[in-house]
Protein backbone atom coordinates (compact mmCIF):
# COMPACT_ATOMS: atom_id res chain seq x y z
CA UNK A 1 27.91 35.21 7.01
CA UNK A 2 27.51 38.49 5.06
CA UNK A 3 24.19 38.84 3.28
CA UNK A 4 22.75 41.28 0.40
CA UNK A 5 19.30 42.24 -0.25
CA UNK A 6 19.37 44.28 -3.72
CA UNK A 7 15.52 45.60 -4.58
CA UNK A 8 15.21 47.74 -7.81
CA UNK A 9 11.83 48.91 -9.02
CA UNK A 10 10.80 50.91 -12.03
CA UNK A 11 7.88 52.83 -11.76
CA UNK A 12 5.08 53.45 -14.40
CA UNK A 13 6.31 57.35 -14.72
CA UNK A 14 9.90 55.89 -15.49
CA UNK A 15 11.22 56.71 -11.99
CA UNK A 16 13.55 54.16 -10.38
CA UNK A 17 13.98 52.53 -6.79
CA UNK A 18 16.53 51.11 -5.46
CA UNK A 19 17.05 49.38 -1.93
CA UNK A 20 20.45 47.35 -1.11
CA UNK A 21 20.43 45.92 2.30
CA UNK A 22 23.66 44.40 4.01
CA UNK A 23 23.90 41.87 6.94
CA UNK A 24 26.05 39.72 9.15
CA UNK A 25 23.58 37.23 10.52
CA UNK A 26 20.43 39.10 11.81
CA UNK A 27 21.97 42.58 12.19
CA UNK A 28 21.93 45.40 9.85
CA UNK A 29 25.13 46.30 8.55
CA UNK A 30 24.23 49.04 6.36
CA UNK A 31 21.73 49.95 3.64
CA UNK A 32 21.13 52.71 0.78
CA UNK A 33 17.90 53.66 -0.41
CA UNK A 34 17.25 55.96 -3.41
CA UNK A 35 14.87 57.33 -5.55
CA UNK A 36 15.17 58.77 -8.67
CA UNK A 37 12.44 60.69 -10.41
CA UNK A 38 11.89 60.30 -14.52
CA UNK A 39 14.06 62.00 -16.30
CA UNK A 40 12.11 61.65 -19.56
CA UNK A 41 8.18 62.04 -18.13
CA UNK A 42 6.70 64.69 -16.49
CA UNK A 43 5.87 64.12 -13.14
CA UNK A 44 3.08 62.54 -11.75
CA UNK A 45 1.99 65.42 -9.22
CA UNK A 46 1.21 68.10 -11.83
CA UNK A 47 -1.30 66.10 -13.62
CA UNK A 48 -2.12 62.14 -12.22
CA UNK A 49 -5.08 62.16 -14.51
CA UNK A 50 -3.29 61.30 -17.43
CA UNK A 51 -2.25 58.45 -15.98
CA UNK A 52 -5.41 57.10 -14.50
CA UNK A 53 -7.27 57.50 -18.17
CA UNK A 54 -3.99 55.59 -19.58
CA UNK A 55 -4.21 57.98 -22.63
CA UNK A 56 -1.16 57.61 -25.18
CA UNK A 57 -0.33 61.08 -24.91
CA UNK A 58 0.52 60.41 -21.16
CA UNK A 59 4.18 59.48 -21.65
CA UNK A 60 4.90 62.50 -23.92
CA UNK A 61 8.83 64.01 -23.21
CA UNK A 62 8.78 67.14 -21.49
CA UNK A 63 12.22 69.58 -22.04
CA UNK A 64 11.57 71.45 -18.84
CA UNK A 65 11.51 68.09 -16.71
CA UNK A 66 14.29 68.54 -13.83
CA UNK A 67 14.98 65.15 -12.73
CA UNK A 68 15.82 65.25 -8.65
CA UNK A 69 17.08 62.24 -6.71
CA UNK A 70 17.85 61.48 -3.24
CA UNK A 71 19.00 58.38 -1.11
CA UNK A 72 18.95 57.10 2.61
CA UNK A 73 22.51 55.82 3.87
CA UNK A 74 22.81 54.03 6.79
CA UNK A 75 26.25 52.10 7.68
CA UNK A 76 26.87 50.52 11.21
CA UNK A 77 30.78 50.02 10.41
CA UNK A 78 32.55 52.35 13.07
CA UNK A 79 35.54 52.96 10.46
CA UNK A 80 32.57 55.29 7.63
CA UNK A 81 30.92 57.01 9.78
CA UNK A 82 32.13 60.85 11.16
CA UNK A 83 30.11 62.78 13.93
CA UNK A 84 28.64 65.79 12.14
CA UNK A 85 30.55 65.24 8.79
CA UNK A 86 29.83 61.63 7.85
CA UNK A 87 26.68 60.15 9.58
CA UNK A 88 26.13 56.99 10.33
CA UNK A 89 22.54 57.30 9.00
CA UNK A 90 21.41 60.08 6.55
CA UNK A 91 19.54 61.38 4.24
CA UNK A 92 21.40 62.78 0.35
CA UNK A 93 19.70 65.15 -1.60
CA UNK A 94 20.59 65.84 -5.45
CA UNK A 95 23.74 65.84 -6.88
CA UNK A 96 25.36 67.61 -3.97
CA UNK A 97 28.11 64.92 -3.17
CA UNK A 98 28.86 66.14 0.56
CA UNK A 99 24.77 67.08 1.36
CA UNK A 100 24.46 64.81 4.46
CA UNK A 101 21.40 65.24 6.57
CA UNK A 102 21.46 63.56 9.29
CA UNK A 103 18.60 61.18 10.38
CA UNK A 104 17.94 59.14 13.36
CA UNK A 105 17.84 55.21 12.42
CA UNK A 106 17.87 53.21 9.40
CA UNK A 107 15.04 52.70 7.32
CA UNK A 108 12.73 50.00 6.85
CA UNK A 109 11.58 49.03 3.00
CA UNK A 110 7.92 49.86 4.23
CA UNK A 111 8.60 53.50 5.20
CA UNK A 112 11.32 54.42 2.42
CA UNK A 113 8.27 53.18 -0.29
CA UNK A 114 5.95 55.29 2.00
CA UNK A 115 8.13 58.13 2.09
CA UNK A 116 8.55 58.16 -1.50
CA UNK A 117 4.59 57.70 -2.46
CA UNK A 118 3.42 60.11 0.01
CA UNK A 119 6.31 62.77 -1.27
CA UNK A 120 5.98 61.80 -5.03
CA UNK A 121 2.68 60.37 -5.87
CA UNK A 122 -0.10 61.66 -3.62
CA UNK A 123 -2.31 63.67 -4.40
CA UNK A 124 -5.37 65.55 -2.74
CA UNK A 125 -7.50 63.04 -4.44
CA UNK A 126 -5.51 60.02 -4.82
CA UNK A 127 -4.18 58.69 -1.31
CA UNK A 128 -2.15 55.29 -1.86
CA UNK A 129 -0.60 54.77 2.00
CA UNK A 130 -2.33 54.20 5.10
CA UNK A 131 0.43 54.01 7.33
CA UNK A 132 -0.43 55.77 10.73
């Protein structure tokens, strides 16, 4: 029996998360992961404060906002994937439609959210993972 797990988050900057998980029984099928940073706030990292204080100014539209998105693949099905071209598990970056990194494994929900807070949130004074 084929299952889906479908996770979608929106984030208080406006960026959106998205995990869809696939599997046959207990085993992992295949999953995709992505992250998409606000397209209509200015992000986070250049100045948090604004958002701890909760000021109304803090959701003002930038125009020089670049939004930049990227997704974990992973897909077990021995007919997708392509040694070197088409990885069974990797990482896309942007809107480049054949960027493939490879990566080693699929990801769990717990890392991709810590990957994305550690990469997108953090800041020298504001730590919101602990994972070792």
């Amino acid at each position: 029996m084929t299952t889906h797990r479908v996770y979608n988050i929106k984030m208080l900057d406006g960026a959106l998360i998205q995990m869809n998980y696939e599997f046959i029984e207990t085993s992992l099928i295949r999953h995709r992961l992505a992250f998409y940073s606000s397209q209509t706030l200015d992000e986070f990292s250049t100045n948090p404060d604004i958002y701890f204080e909760d000021e109304m100014d803090g959701d003002v539209i930038t125009t020089n906002t670049s939004p930049f998105f990227f997704r974990f693949d992973y897909d077990s099905r021995s007919n997708t994937s392509q040694k070197l071209i088409h990885p069974k598990s990797h990482l896309s970056l942007g809107q480049y439609p054949h960027c493939r990194i490879p990566v080693t494994s699929p990801m769990t929900p717990l890392w991709f959210i810590d990957f994305v807070m550690r990469n997108f949130y953090e800041t020298p004074d504001h730590c919101y993972t602990d994972l070792a």
